[in-house]
C-alpha atoms as a PDB file:
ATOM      1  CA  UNK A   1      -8.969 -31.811  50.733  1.00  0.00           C
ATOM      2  CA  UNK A   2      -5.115 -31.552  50.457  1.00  0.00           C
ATOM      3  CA  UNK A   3      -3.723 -33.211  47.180  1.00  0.00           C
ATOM      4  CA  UNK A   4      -0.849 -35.114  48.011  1.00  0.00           C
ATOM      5  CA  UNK A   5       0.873 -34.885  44.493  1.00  0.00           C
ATOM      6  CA  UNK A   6       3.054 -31.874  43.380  1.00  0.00           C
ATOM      7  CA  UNK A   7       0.858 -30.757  40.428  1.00  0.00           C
ATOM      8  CA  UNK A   8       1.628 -27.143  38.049  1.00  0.00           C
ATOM      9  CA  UNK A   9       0.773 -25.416  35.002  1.00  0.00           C
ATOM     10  CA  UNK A  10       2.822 -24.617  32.354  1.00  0.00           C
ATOM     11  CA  UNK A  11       2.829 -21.411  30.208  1.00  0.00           C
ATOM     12  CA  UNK A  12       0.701 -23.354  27.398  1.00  0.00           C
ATOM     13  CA  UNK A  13      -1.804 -24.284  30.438  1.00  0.00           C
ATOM     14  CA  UNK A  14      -0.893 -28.063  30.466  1.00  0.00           C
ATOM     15  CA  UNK A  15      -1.688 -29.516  33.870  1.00  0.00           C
ATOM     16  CA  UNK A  16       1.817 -31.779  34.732  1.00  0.00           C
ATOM     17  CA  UNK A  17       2.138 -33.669  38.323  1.00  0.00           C
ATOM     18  CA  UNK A  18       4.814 -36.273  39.893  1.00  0.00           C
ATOM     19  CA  UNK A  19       2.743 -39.461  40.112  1.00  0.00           C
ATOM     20  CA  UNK A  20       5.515 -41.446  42.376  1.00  0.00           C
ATOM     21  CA  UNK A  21       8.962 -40.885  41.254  1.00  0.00           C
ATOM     22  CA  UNK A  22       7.526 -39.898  37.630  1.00  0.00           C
ATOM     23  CA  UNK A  23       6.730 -36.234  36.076  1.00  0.00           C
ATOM     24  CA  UNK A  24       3.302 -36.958  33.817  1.00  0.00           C
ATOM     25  CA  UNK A  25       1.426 -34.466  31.713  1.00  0.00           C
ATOM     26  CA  UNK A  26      -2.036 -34.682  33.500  1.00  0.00           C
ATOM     27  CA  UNK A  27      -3.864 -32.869  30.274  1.00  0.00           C
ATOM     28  CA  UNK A  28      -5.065 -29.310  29.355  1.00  0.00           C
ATOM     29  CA  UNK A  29      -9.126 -27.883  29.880  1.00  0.00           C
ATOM     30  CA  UNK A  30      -9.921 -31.579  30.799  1.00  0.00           C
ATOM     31  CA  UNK A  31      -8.357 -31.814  34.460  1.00  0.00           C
ATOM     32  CA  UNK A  32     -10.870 -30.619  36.842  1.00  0.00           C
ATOM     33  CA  UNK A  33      -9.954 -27.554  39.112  1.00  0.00           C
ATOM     34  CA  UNK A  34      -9.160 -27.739  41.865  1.00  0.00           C
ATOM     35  CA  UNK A  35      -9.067 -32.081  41.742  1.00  0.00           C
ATOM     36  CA  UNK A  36     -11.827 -32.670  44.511  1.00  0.00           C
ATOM     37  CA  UNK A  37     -11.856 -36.566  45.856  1.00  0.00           C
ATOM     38  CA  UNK A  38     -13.534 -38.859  43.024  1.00  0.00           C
ATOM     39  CA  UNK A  39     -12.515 -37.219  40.137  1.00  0.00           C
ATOM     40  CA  UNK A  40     -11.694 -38.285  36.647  1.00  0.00           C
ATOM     41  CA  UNK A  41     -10.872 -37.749  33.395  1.00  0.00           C
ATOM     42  CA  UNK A  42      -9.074 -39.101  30.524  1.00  0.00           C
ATOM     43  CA  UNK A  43      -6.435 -36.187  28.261  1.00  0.00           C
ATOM     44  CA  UNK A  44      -5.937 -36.116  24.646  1.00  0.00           C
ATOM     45  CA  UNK A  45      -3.752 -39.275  24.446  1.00  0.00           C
ATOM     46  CA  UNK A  46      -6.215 -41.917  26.453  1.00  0.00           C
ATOM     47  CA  UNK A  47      -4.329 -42.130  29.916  1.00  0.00           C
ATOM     48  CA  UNK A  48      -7.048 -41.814  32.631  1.00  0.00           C
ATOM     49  CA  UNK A  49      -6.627 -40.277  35.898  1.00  0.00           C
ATOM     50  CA  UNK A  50      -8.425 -40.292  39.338  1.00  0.00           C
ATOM     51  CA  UNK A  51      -8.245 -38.899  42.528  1.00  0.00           C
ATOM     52  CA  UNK A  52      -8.362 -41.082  45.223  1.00  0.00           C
ATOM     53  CA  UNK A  53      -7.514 -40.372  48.899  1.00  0.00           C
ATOM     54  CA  UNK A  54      -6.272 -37.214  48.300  1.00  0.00           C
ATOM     55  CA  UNK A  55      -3.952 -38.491  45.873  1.00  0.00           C
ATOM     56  CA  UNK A  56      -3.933 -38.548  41.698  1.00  0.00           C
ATOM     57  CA  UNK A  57      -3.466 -41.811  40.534  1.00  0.00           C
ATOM     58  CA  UNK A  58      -3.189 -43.041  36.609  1.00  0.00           C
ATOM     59  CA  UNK A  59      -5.451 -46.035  35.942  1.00  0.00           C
ATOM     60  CA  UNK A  60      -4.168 -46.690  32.512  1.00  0.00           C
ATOM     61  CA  UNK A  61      -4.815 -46.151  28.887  1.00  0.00           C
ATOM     62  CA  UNK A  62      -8.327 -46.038  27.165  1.00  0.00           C
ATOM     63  CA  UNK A  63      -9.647 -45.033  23.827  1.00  0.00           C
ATOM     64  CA  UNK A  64      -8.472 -41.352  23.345  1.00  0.00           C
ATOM     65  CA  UNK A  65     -11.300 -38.832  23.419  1.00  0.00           C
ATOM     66  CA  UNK A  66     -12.942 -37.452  19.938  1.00  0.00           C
ATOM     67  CA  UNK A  67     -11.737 -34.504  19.143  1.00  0.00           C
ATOM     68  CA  UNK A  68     -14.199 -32.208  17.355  1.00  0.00           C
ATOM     69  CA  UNK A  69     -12.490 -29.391  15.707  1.00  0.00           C
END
């Protein structure tokens, strides 16, 4: 599967892609790779992502994950 969005790590190995016009921080350990059709997963701050035809798409904000340190 091709991924339509322009996604890329950072030196601190935060995933970041352009989601339309917009440059969004994707999350760290928690974004599956490589995103295979049907994916999720929600980053630190709650906003929840999915793949869906080829293409990541943000679904909105949910309850931010527990962090266990």
């Amino acid at each position: 599967m091709e991924l339509k969005n322009k996604i890329w790590m950072n030196g601190s190995l935060e995933w970041f892609a352009y989601i339309g016009e917009d440059e969004v921080f994707l999350g760290s350990r928690e974004v599956p790779f490589p995103p295979e059709e049907g994916d999720e997963w929600v980053n630190q701050f709650g906003d929840h992502f999915q793949v869906v035809e080829g293409e990541i798409r943000h679904l909105g904000r949910v309850e931010p994950p527990e962090r266990h340190w």
